[in-house]
N, C-alpha and C. Protein backbone atom coordinates (compact mmCIF):
# COMPACT_ATOMS: atom_id res chain seq x y z
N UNK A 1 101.88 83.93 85.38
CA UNK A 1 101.24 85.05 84.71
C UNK A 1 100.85 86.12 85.74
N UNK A 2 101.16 87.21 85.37
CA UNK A 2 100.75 88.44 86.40
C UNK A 2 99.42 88.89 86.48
N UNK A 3 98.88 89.80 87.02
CA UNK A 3 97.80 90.17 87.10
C UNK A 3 97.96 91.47 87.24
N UNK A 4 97.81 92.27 86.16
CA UNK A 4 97.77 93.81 86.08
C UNK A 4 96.89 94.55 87.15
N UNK A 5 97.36 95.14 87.76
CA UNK A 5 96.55 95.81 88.83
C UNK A 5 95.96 97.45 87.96
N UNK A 6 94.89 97.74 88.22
CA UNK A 6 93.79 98.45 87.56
C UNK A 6 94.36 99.98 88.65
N UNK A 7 94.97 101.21 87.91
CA UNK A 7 95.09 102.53 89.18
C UNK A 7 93.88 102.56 88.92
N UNK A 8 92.88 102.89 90.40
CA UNK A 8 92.19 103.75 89.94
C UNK A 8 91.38 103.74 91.93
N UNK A 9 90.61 104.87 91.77
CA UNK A 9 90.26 105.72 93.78
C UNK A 9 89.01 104.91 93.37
N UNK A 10 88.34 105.35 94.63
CA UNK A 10 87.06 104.58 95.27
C UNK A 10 87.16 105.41 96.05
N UNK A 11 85.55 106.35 95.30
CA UNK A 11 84.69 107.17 96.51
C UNK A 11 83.56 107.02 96.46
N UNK A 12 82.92 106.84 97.92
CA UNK A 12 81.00 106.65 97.94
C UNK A 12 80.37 108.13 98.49
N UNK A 13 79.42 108.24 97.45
CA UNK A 13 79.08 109.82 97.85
C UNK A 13 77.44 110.03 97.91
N UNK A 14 76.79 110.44 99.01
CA UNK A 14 75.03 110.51 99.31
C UNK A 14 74.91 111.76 99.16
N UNK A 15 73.59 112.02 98.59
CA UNK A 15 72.67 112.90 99.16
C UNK A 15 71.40 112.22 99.01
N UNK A 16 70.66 112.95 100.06
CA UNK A 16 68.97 112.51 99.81
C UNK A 16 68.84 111.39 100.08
N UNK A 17 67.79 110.47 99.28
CA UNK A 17 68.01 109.24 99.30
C UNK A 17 69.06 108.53 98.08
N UNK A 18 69.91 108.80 97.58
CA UNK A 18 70.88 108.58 96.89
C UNK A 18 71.91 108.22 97.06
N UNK A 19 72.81 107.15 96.36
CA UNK A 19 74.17 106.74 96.79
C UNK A 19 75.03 106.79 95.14
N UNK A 20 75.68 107.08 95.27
CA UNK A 20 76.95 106.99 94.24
C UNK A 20 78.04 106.32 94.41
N UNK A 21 78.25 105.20 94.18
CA UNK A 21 79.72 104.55 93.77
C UNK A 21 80.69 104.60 92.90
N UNK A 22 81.91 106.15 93.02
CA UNK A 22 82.73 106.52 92.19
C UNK A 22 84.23 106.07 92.15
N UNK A 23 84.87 105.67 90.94
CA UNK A 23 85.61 105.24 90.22
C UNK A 23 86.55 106.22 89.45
N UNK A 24 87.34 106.65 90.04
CA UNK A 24 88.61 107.87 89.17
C UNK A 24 89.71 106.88 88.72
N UNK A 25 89.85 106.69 87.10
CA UNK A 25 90.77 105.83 86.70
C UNK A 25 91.22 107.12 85.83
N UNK A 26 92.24 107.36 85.54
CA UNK A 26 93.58 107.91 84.89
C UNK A 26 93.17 107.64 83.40
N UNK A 27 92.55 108.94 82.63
CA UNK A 27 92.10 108.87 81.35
C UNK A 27 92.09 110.45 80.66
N UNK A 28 91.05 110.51 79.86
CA UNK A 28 90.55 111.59 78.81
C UNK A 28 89.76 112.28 79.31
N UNK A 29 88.78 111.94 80.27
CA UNK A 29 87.87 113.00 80.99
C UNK A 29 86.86 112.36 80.63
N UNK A 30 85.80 110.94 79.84
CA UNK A 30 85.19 110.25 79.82
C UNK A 30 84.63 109.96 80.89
N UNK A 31 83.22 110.48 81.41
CA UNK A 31 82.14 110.05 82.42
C UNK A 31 81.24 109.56 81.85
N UNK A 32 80.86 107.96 82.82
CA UNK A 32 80.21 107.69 82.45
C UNK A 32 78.86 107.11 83.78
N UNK A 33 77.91 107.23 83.92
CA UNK A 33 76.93 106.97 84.87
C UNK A 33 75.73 105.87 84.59
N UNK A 34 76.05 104.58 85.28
CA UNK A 34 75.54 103.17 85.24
C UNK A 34 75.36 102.48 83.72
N UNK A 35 76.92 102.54 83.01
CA UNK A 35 76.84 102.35 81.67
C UNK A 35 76.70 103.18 80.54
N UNK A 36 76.10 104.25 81.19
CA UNK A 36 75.32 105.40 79.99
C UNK A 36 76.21 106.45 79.66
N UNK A 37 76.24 106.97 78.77
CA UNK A 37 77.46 108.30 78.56
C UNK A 37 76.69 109.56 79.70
N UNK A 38 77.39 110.35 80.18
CA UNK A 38 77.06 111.11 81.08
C UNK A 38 75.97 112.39 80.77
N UNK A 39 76.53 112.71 79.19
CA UNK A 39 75.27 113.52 78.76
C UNK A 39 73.69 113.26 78.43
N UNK A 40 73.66 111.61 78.14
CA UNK A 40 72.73 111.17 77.95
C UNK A 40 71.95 110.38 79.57
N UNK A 41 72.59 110.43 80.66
CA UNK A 41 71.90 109.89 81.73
C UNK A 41 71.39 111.44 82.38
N UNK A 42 72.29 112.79 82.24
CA UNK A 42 71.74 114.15 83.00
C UNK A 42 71.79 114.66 81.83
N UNK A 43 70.25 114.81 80.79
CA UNK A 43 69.87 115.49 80.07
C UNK A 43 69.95 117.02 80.23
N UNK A 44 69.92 117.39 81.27
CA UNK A 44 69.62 119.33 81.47
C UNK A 44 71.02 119.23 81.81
N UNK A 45 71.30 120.72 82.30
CA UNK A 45 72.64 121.14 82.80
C UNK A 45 72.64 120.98 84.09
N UNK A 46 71.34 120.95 84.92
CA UNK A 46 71.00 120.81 86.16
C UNK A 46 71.60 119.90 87.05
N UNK A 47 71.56 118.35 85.85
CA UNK A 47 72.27 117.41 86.80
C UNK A 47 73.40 117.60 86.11
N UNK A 48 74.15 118.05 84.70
CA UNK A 48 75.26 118.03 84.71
C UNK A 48 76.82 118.79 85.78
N UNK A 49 76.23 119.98 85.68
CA UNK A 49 77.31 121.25 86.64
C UNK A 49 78.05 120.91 87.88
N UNK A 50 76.25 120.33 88.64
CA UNK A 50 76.94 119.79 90.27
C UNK A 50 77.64 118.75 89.74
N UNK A 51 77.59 117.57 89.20
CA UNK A 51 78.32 116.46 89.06
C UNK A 51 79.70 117.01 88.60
N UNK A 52 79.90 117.45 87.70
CA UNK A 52 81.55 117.95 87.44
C UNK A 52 81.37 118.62 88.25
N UNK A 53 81.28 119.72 88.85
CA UNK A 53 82.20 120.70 89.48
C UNK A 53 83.47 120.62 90.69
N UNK A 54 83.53 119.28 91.27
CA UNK A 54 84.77 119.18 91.93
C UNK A 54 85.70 118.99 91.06
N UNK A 55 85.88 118.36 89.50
CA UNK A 55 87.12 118.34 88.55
C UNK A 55 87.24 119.72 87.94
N UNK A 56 86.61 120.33 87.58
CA UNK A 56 86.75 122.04 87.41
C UNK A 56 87.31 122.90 88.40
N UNK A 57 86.95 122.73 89.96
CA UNK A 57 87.48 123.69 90.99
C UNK A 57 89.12 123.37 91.25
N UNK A 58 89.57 121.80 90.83
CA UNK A 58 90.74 121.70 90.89
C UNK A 58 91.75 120.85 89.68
N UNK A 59 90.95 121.51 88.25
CA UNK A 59 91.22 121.82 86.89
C UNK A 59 91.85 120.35 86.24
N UNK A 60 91.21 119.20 86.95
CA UNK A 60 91.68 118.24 86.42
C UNK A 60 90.51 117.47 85.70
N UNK A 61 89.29 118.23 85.23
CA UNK A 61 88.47 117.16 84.43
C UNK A 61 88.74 116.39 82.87
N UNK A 62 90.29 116.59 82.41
CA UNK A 62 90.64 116.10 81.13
C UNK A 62 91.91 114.72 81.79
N UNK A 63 91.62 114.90 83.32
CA UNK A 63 92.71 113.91 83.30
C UNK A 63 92.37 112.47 83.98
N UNK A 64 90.85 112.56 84.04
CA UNK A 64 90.31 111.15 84.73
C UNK A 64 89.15 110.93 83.90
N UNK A 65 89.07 109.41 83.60
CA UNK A 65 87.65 108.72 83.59
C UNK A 65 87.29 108.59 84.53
N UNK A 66 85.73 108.97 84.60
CA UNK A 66 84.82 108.80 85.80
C UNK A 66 83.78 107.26 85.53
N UNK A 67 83.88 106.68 86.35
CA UNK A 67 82.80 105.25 86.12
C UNK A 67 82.12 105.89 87.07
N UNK A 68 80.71 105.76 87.38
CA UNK A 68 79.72 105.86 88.52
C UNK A 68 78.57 104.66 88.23
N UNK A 69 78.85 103.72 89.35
CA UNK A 69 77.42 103.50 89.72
C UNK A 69 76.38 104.07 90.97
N UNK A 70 75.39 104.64 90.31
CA UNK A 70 74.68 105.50 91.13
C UNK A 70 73.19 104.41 91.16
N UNK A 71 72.67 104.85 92.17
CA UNK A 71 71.05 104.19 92.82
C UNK A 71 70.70 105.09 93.57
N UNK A 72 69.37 104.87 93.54
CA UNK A 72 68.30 105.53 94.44
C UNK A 72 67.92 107.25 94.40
N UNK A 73 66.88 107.51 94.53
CA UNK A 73 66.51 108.89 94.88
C UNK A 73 66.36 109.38 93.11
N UNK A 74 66.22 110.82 92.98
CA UNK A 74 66.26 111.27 91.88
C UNK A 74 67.70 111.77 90.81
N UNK A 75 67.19 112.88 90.16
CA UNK A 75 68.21 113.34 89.22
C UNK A 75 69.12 114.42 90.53
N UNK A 76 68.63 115.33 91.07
CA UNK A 76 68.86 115.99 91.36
C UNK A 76 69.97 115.49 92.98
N UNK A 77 69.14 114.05 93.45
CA UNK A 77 70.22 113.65 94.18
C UNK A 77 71.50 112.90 93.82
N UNK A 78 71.07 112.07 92.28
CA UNK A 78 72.07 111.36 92.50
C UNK A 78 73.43 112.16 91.89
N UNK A 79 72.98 113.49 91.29
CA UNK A 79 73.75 114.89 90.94
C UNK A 79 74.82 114.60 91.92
N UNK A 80 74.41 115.17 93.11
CA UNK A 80 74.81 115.61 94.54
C UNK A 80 75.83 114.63 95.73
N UNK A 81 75.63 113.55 94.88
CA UNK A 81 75.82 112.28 95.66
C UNK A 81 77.58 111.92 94.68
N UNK A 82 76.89 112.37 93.15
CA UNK A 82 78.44 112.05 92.36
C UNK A 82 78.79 113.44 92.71
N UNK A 83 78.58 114.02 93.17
CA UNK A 83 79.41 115.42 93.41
C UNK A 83 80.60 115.48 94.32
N UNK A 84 79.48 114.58 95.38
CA UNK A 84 80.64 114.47 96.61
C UNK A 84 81.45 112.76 96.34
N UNK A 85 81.27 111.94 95.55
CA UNK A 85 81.97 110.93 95.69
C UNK A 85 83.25 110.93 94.51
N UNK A 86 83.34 112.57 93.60
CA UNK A 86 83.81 112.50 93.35
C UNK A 86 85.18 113.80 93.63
N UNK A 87 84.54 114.15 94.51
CA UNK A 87 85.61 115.44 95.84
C UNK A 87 85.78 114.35 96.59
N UNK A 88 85.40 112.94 96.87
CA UNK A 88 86.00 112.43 98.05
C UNK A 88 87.01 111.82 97.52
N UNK A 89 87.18 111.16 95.86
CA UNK A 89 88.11 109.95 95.00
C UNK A 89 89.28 111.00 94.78
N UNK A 90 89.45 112.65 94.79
CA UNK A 90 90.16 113.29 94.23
C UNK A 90 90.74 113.52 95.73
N UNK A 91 90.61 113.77 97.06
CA UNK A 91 91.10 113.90 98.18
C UNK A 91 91.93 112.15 98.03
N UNK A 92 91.13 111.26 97.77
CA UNK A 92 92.16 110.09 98.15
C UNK A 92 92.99 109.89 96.76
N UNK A 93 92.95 110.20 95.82
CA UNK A 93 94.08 110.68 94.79
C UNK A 93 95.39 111.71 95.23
N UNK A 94 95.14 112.80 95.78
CA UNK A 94 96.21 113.46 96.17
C UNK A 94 95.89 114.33 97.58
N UNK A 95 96.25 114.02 98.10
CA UNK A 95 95.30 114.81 99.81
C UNK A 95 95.39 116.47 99.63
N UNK A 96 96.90 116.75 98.70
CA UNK A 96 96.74 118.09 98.72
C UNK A 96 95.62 118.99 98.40
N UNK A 97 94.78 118.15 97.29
CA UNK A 97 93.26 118.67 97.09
C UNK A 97 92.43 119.44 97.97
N UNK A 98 92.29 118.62 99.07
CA UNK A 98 91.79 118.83 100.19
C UNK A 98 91.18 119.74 100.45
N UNK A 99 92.19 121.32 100.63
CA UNK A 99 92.17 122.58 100.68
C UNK A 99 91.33 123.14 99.72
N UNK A 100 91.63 123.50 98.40
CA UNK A 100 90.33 123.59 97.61
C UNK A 100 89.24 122.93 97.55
N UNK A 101 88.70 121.91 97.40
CA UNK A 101 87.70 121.32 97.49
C UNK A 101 87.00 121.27 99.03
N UNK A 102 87.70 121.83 99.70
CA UNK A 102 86.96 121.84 101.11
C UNK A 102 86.13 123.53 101.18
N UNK A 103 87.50 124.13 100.64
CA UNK A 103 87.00 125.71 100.72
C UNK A 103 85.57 126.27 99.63
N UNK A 104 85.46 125.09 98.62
CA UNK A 104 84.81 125.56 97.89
C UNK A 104 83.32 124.76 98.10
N UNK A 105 83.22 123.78 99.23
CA UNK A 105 82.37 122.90 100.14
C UNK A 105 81.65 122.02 99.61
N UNK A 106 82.87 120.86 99.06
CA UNK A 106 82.44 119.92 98.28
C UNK A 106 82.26 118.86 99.03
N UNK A 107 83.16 118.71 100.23
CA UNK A 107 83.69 117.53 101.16
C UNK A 107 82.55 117.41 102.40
N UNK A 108 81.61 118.60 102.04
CA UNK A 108 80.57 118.03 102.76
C UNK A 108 78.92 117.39 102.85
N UNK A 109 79.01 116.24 103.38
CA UNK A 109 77.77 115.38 102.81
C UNK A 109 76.41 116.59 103.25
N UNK A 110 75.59 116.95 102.46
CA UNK A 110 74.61 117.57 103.18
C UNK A 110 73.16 116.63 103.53
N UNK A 111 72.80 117.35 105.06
CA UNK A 111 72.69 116.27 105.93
C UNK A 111 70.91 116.27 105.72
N UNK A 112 70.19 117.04 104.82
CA UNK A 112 68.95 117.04 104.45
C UNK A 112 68.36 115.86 103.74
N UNK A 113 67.15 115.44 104.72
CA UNK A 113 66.77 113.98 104.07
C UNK A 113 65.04 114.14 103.82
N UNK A 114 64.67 113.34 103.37
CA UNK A 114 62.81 113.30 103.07
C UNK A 114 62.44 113.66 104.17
N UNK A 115 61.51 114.09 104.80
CA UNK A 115 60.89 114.22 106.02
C UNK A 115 59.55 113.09 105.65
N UNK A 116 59.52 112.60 106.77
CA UNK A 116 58.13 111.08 106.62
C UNK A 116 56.95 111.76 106.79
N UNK A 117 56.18 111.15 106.26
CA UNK A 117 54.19 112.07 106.73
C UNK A 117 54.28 111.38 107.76
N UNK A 118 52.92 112.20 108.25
CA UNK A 118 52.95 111.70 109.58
C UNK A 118 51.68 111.50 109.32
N UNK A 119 51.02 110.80 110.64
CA UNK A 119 49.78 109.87 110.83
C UNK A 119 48.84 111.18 111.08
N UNK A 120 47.62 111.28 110.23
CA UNK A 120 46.38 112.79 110.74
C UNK A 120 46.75 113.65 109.87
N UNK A 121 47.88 113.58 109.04
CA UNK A 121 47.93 114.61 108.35
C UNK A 121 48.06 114.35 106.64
N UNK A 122 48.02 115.24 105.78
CA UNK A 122 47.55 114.99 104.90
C UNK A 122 49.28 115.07 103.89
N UNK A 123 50.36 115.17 105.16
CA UNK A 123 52.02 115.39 104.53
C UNK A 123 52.72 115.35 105.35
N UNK A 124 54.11 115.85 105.45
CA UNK A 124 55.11 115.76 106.54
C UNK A 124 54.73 116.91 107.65
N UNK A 125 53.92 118.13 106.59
CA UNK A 125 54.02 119.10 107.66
C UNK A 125 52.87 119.96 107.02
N UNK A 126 52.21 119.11 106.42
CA UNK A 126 50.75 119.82 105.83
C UNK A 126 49.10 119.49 106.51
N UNK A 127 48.78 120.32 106.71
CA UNK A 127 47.14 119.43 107.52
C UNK A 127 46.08 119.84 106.54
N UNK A 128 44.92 118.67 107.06
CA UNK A 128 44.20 118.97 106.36
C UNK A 128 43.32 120.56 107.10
N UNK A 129 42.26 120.93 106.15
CA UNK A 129 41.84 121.89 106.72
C UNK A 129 41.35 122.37 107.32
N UNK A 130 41.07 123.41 108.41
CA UNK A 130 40.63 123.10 109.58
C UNK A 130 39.50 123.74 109.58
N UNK A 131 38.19 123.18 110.08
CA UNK A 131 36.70 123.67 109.78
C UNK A 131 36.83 124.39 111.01
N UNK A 132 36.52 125.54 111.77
CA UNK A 132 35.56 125.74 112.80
C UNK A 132 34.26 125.36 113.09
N UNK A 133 33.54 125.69 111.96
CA UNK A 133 32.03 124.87 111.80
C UNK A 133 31.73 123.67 111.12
């Protein structure tokens, strides 16, 4: 008996504290994010836009299902995180991509992270207030 082999890319994509584990299988344009239909896990448009916009810049969002498992951080990272893991599944789908999705600066992880509080202060970069008297 054979074992049908499954097409489908593998891209991991961060921002923030966020990770995305994306899945481009050959479909209808069906996204879906940790089980959930995609409209119902990014209620606003906020997290919807960034998440598609690498299948819009290179006009193929009717021709893949998206699976994502995403963790950590918020809405707004794990946006950012399927943004880029899914400009990275479409570069290892066809490399010619590349070029658009680079020019339009999808292919790059951005490198902004939490900043830690620090010890004496009341934030990363907030103090408390300073008496003279």
């Amino acid at each position: 008996m054979a074992i049908k082999k499954i097409e489908q890319y593998l891209a991991t994509g961060r921002r923030k504290s966020s990770i995305a584990r994306v899945f481009l299988r050959p479909g209808s344009g069906k996204i879906t994010v940790n089980g959930r239909p995609f409209d119902e896990y990014f209620p606003t448009d906020a997290g919807r836009i960034p998440a598609k916009f690498p299948l819009t810049v290179v006009e193929m969002a009717d021709r893949f299902d998206v699976i994502v498992l995403a963790n950590g951080g918020g809405v707004a990272g794990q946006s950012g995180a399927i943004r880029l893991g899914i400009a990275r599944a479409l570069v290892e789908f066809n490399a010619e991509l590349r070029g658009p999705l680079k020019k339009a600066g999808l292919l790059t992880r951005d490198p902004r992270e939490h900043e830690r509080k620090k010890y004496g202060q009341k934030g990363a970069r907030k103090r408390f207030q300073f008496s003279k008297r």
